[in-house]
Protein backbone atom coordinates (compact mmCIF):
# COMPACT_ATOMS: atom_id res chain seq x y z
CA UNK A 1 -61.47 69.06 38.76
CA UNK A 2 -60.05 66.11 40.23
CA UNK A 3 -59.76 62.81 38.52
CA UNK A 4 -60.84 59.31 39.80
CA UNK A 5 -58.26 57.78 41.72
CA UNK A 6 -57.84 53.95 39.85
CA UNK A 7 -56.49 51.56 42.29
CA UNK A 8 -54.79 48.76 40.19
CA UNK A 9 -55.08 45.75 42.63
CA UNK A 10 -54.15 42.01 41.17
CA UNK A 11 -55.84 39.11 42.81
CA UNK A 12 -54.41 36.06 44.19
CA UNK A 13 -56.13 34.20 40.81
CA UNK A 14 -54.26 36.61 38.78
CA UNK A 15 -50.79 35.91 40.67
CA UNK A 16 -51.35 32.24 40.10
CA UNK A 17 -51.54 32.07 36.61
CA UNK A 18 -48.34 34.10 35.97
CA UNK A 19 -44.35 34.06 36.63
CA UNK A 20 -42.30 37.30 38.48
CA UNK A 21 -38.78 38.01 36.04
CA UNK A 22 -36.97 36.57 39.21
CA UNK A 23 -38.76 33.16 38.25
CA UNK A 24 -38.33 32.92 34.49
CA UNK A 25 -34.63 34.28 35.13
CA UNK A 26 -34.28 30.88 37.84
CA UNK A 27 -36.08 28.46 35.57
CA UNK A 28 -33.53 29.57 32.82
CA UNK A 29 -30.79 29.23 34.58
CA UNK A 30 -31.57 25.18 36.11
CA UNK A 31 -32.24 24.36 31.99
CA UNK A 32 -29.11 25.54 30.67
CA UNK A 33 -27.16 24.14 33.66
CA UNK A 34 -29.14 21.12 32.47
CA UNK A 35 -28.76 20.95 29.54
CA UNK A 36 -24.78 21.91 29.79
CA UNK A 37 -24.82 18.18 32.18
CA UNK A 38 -26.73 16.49 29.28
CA UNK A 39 -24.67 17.48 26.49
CA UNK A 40 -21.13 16.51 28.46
CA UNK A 41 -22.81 13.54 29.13
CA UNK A 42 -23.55 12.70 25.33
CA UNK A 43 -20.18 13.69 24.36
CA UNK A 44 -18.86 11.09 27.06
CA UNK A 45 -21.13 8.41 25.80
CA UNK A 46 -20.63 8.89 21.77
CA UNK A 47 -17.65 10.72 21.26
CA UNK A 48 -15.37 7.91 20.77
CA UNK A 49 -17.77 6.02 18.64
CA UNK A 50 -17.52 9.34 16.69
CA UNK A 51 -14.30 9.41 16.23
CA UNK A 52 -14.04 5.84 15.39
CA UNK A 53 -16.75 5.93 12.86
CA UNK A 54 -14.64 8.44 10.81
CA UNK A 55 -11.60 6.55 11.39
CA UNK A 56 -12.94 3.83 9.61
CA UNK A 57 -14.87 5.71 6.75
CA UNK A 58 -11.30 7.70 6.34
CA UNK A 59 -9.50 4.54 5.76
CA UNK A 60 -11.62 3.36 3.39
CA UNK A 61 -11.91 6.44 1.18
CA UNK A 62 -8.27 7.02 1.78
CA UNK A 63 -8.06 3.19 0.20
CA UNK A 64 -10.01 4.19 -2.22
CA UNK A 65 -8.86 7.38 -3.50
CA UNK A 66 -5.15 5.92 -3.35
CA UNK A 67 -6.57 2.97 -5.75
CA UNK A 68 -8.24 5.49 -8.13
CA UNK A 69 -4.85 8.02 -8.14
CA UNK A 70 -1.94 5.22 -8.64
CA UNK A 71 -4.37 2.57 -10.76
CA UNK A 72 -2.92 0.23 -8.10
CA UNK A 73 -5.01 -1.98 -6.04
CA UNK A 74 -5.24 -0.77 -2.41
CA UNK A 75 -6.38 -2.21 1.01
CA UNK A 76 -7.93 -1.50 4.39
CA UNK A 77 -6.30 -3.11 7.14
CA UNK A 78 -8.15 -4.25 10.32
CA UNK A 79 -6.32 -5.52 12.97
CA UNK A 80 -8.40 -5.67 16.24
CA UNK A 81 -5.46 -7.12 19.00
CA UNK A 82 -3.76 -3.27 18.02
CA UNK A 83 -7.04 -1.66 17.73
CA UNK A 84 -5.94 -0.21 14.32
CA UNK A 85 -7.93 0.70 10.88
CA UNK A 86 -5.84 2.28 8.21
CA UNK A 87 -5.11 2.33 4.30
CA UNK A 88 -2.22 1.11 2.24
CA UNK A 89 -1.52 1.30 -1.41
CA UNK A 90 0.72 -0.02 -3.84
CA UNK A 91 3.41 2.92 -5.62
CA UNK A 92 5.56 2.65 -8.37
CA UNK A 93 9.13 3.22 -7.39
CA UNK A 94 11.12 2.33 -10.04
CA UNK A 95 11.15 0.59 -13.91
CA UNK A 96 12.75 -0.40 -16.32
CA UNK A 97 11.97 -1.44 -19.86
CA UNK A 98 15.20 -2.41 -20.64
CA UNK A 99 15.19 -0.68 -24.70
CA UNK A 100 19.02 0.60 -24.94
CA UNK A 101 22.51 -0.22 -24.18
CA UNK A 102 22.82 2.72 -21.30
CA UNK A 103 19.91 0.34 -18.96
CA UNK A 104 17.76 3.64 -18.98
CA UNK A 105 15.08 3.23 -16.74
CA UNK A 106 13.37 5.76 -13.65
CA UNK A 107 14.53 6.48 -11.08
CA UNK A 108 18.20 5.43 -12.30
CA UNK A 109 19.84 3.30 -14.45
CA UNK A 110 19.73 -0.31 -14.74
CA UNK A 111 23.82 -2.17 -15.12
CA UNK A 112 23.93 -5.11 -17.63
CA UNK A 113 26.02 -5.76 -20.66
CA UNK A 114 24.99 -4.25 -23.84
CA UNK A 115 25.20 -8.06 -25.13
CA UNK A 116 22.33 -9.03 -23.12
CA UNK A 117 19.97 -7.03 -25.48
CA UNK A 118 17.54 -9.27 -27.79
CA UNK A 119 15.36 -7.68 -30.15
CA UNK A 120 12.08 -9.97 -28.82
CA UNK A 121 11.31 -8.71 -25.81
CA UNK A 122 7.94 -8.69 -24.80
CA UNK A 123 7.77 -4.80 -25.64
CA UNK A 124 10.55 -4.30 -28.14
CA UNK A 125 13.83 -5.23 -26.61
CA UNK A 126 14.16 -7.30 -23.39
CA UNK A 127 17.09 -9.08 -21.42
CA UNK A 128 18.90 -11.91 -21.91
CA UNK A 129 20.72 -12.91 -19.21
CA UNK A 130 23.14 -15.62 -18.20
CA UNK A 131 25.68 -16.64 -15.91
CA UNK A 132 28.10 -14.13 -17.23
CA UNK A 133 25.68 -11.56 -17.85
CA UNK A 134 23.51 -10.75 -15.01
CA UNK A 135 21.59 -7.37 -14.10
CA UNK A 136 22.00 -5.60 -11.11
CA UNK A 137 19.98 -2.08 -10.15
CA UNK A 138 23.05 -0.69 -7.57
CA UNK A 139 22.03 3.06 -6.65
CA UNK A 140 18.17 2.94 -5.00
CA UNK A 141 16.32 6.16 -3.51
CA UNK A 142 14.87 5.97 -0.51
CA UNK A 143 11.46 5.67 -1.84
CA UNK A 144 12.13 2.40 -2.15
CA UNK A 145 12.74 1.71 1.63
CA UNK A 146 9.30 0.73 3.20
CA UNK A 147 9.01 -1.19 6.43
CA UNK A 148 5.16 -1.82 5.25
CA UNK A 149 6.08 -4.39 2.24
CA UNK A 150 7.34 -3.96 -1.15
CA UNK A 151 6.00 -5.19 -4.70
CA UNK A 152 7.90 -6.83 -7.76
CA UNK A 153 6.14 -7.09 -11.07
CA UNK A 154 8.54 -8.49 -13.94
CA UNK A 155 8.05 -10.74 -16.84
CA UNK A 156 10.16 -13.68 -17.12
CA UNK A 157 10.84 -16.47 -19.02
CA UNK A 158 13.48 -18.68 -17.40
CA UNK A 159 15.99 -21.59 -18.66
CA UNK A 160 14.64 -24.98 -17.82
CA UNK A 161 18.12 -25.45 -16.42
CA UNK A 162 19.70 -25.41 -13.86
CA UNK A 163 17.64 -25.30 -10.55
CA UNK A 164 17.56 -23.55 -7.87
CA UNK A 165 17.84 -20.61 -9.13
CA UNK A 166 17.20 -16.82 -7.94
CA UNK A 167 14.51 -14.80 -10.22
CA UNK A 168 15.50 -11.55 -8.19
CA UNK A 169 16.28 -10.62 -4.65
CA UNK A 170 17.30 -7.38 -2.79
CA UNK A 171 19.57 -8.79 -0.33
CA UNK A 172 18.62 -8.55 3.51
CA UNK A 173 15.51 -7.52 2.39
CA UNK A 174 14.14 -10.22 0.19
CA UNK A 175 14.59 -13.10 -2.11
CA UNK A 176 12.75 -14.92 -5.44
CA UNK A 177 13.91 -17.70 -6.67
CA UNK A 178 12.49 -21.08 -8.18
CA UNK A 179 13.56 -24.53 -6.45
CA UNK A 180 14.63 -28.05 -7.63
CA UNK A 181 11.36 -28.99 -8.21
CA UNK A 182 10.42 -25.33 -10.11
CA UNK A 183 8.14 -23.76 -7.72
CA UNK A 184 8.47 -20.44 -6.80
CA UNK A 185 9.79 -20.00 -3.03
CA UNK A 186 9.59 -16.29 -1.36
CA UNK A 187 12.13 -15.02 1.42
CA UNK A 188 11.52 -11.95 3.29
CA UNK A 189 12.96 -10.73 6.25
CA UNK A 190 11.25 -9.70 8.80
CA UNK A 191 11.49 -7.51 12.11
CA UNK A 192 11.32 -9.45 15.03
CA UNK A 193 11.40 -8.16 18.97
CA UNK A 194 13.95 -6.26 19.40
CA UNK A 195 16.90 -6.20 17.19
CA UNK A 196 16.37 -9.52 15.73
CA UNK A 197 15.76 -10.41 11.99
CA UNK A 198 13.05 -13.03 11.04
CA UNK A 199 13.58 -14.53 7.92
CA UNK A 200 10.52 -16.24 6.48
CA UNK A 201 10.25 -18.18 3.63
CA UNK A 202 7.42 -20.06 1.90
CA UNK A 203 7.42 -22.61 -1.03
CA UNK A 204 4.08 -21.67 -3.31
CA UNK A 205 2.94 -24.76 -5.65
CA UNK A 206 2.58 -22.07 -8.91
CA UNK A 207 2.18 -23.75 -12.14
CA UNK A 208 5.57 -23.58 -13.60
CA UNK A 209 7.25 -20.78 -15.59
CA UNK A 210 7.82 -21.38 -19.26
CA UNK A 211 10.99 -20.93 -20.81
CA UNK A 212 9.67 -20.15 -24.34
CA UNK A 213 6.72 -17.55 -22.85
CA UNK A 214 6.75 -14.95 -21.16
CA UNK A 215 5.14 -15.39 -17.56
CA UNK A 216 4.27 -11.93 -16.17
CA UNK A 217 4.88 -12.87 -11.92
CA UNK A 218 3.71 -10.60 -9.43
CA UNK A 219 4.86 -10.36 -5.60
CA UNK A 220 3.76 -8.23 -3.48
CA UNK A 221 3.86 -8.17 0.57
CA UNK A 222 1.97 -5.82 1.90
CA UNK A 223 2.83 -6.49 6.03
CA UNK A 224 -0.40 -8.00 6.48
CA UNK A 225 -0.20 -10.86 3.77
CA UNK A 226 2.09 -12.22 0.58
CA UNK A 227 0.02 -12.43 -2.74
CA UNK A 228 1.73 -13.95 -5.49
CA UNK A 229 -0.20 -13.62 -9.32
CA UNK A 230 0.76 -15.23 -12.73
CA UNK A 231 -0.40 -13.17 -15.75
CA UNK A 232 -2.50 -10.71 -13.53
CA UNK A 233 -4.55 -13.85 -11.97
CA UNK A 234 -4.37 -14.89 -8.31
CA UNK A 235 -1.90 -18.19 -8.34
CA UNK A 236 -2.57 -19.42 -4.80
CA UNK A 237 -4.31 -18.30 -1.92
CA UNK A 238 -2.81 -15.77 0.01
CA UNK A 239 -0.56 -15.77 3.28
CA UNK A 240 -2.10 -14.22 5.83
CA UNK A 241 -0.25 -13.20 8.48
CA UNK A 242 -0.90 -12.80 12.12
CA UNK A 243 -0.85 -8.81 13.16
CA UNK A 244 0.83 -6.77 10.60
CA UNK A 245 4.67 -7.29 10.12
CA UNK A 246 7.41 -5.07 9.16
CA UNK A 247 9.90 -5.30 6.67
CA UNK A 248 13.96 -5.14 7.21
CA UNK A 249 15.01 -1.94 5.11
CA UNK A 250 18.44 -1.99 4.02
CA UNK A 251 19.38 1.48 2.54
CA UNK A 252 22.45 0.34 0.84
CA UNK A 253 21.17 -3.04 -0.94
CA UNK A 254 20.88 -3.06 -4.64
CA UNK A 255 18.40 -5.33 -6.25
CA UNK A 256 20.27 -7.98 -8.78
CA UNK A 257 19.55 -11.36 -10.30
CA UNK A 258 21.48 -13.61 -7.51
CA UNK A 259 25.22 -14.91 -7.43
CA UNK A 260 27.38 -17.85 -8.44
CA UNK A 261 25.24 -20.63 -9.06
CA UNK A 262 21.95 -19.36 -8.34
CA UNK A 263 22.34 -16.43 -10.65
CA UNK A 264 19.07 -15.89 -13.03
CA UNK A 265 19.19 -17.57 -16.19
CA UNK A 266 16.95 -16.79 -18.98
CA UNK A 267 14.93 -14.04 -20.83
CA UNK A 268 13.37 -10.92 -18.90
CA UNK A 269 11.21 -7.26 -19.70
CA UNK A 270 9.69 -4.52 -18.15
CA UNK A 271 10.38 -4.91 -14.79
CA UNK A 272 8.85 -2.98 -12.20
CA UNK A 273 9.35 -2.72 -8.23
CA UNK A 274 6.60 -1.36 -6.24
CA UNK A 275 6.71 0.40 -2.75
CA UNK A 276 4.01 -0.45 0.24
CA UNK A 277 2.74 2.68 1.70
CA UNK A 278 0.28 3.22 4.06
CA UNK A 279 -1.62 6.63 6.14
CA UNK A 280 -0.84 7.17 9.35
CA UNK A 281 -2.73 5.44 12.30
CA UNK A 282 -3.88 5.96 15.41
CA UNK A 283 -5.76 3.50 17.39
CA UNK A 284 -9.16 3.65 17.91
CA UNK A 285 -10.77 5.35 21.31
CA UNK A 286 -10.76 3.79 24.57
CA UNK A 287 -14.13 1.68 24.82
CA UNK A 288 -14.79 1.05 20.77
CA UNK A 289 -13.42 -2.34 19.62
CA UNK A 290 -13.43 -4.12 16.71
CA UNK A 291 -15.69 -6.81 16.21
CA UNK A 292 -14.09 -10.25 14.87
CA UNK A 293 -10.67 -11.10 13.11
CA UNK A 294 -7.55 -9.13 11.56
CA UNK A 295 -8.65 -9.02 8.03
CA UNK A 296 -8.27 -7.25 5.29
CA UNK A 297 -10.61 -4.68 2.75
CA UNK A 298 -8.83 -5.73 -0.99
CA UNK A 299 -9.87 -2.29 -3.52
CA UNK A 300 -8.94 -2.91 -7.04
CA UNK A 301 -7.51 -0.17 -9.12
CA UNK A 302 -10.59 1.24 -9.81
CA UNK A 303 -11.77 1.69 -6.53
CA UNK A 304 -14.24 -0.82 -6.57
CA UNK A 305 -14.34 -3.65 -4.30
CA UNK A 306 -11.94 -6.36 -5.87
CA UNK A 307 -14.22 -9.26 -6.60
CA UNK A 308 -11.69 -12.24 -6.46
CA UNK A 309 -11.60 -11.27 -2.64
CA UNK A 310 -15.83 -10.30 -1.88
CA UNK A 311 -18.23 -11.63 -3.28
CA UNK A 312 -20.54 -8.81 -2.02
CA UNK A 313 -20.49 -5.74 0.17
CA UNK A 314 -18.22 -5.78 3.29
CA UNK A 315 -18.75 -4.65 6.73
CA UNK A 316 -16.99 -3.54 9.95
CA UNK A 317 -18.65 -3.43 12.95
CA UNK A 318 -17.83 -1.62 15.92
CA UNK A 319 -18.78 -2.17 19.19
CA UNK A 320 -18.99 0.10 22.42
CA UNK A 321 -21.03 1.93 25.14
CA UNK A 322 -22.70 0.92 28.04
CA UNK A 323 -25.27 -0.98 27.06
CA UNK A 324 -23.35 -2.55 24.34
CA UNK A 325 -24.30 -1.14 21.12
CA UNK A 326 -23.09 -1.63 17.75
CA UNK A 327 -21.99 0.49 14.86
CA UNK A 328 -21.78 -1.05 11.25
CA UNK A 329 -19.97 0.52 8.56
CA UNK A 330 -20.61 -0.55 4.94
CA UNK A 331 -18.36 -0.74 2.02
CA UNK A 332 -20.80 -1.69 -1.46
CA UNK A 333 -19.08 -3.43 -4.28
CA UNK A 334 -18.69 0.21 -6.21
CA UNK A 335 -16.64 1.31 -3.08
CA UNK A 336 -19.79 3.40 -1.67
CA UNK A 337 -19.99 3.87 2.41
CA UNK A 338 -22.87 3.63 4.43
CA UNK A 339 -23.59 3.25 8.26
CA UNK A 340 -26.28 1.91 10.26
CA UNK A 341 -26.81 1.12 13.76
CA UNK A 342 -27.39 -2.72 15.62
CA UNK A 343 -27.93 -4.52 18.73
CA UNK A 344 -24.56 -6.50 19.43
């Protein structure tokens, strides 16, 4: 018995409403060639705001982190001419409490005359020290030499008389000392273009220093700007500087209370000297720029926002593409990030 013969036959209808392999396997290929083109083309257009996004939420929880570690306040520095966001900190390099004859202290000893001991320090013993008894810290580590800035945090208690006279100083490097009229003037020496030293110095009108109280004075330069504090409490406003500056380091300088006539003169305790160190930076990508001024991010040493400097949250706002658009990147008073984006 034969069978029917079935003759499967598809109509032109049928052909129309369907795709052969050939044409799925074309179609396939134009999308992902497609969408290969698209995707370079985003990374083209947002990479470098990428990049720059986290190079400004790494600074700041670099800052912050460094703050929280040390108990030290901390700092983001912007500086738009270079292009540059990055963290620095404050670290303890050396101190001294100054509590026995042999000037124990960390990293090394501390050289003064046993004499020079007084039982009313601030902390148990402290220093006094006089023409003929001065203190001098000779042998330094290295961790002391930063180009980024440096930190002195001592309390003092100086003679009325005589005047000028030098409070501390690391020579070549930097200088404290208090004037005829007992204000406190500030030298530091600074790198200039090429081998040349630029020594600046700046007279601050600080209420003056008692000579029956201790005065607990705080230096610190930090490259981008000098703050000076009595008692833990801002004394005058800031000097800002333009750019960010670079110390002289001199390997071989000791830090000592001055010479001859100028030498320090009065009662001191628990001196400490503080290095500036900062992460390394690179500059931001081609096309993203920093909106406004060289300024400064000022973390306290809880990593909070330090509220003598903001009065609320800060922001840094970058700006790139083609259109010009905007990123913002927000730093709340508890130290919190966030980011949002804005028409420039």
């Amino acid at each position: 018995m034969t069978l029917p013969t079935t003759h499967c036959q598809t109509s032109t209808a049928d052909r129309r409403d369907g795709f052969t392999l050939i044409e799925i396997v074309v179609v396939m290929a134009i999308m992902a060639a497609l969408g290969g083109i698209g995707f370079g083309v985003y990374q083209n257009l947002s990479g470098g705001d990428r990049m720059a996004r986290a190079q400004v939420l790494d600074a700041m929880h670099a800052a912050r982190s460094f703050a929280q570690r040390e108990r030290a306040p901390s700092k983001v520095v912007l500086d738009p001419n270079s292009s540059r966001i990055f963290a620095s900190g404050l670290r303890t390099v050396g101190n001294w409490h100054f509590e026995d004859e042999e000037g124990t202290g960390w990293p090394d000893r501390a050289l003064y005359d046993p004499g020079s001991l007084i039982r009313d320090g601030l902390v148990g013993s402290g220093l006094r020290l006089t023409a003929d008894r001065p203190l001098a810290i000779p042998r330094l580590p290295s961790s002391f030499d930063s180009p980024m800035g440096f930190g002195v945090d001592v309390y003092l208690a100086p003679e009325e008389d005589p005047r000028p006279m030098v409070l501390l100083e690391r020579p070549g490097c930097w200088r404290l000392l208090l004037d005829g009229r007992d204000q406190l003037v500030v030298q530091i020496a600074l790198e200039g273009q090429g081998a040349e030293v630029e020594l600046f110095e700046t007279t601050l009108k600080t209420p003056p220093l008692k000579s029956w109280l201790f005065t607990r004075l705080t230096v610190v330069f930090d490259g981008r700007s000098l703050h000076v504090a009595l008692n833990g409490v801002r004394a005058v406003e800031d000097t800002v500087f333009e750019g960010v500056r670079q110390l002289v380091v001199r390997e071989d300088a000791p830090i000592h209370t001055g010479e001859g006539p100028l030498r320090y003169r009065g009662t001191m305790d628990e001196l400490r000297i503080l290095s500036v160190v900062s992460a390394e930076s690179e500059p931001l990508p081609t096309g993203v720029t920093i909106s406004g001024e060289a300024r400064l991010i000022h973390i306290d040493g809880y990593g909070h926002l330090d509220r003598s400097y903001h009065g609320g949250p800060v922001e840094v706002s970058l700006d790139w593409g083609e259109p010009p658009q905007r990123t913002i990147v927000e730093m709340g008073l508890f130290g919190t990030t966030a980011l949002r984006e804005e028409s420039p």
